[in-house]
Protein backbone atom coordinates (compact mmCIF):
# COMPACT_ATOMS: atom_id res chain seq x y z
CA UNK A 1 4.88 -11.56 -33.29
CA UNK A 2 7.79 -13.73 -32.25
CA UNK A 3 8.49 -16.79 -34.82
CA UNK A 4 11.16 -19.40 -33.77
CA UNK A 5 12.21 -22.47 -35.85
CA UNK A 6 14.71 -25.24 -35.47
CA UNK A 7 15.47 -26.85 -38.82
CA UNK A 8 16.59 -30.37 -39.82
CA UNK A 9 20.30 -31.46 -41.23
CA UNK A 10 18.31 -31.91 -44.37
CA UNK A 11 17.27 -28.27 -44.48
CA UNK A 12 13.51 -28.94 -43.16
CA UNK A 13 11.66 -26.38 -40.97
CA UNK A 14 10.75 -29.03 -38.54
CA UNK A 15 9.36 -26.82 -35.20
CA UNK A 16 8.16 -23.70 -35.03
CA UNK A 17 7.00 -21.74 -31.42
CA UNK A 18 4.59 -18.45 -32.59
CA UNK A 19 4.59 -15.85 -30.09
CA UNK A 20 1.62 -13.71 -30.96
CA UNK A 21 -0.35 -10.61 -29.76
CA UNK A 22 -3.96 -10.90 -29.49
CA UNK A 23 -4.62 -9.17 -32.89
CA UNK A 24 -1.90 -11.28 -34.41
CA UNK A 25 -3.43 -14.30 -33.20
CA UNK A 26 -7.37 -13.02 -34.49
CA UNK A 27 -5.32 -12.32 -38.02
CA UNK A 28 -3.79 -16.00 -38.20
CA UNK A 29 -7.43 -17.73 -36.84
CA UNK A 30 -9.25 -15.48 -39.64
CA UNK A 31 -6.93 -16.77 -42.17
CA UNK A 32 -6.80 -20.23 -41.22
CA UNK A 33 -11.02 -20.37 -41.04
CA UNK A 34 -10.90 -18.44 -44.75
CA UNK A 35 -8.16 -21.30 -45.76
CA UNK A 36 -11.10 -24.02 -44.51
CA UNK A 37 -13.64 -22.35 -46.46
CA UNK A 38 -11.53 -23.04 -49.51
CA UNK A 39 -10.85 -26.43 -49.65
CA UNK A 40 -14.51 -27.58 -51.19
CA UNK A 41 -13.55 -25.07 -53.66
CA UNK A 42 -11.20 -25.48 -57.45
CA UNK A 43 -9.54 -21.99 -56.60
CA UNK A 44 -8.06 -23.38 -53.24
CA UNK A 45 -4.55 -23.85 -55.19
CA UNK A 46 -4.43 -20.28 -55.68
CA UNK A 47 -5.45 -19.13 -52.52
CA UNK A 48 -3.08 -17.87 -49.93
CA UNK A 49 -3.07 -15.42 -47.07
CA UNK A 50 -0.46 -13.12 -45.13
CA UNK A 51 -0.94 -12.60 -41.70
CA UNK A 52 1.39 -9.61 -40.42
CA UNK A 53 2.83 -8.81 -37.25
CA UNK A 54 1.52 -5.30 -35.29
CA UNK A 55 4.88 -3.52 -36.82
CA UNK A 56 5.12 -5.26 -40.28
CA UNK A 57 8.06 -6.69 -39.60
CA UNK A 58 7.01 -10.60 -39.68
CA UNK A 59 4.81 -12.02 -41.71
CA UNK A 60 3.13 -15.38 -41.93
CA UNK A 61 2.15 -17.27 -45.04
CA UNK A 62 -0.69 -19.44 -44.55
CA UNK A 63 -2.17 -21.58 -48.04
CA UNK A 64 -3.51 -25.25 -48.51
CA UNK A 65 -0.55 -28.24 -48.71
């Protein structure tokens, strides 16, 4: 997993390019289908997921807005 960002003169992340093995990529789709399934649902505030790269060396957080 490869995670590039250019940020904003206000501080804002405002692109990001994911580079991402095939099992990486499962991981984030898994996550972001789970993060769907949540959104009919009053827990989806607390709900969040970490999606790791092969080494454990990146991670991405994925919850609702």
């Amino acid at each position: 997993m490869r995670l590039n960002g250019e940020v904003a003169d206000d501080g804002q992340l405002w692109r990001v390019s994911l580079a991402l093995t095939r099992a990486e990529a499962a991981e984030l789709r898994d996550a972001l289908d789970d993060l769907i399934g949540h959104f009919d649902r009053s827990e989806t505030a607390a709900w969040h997921a970490h999606v790791s790269s092969s080494d454990f060396q990146t991670e991405i957080n994925v919850s609702p807005e």
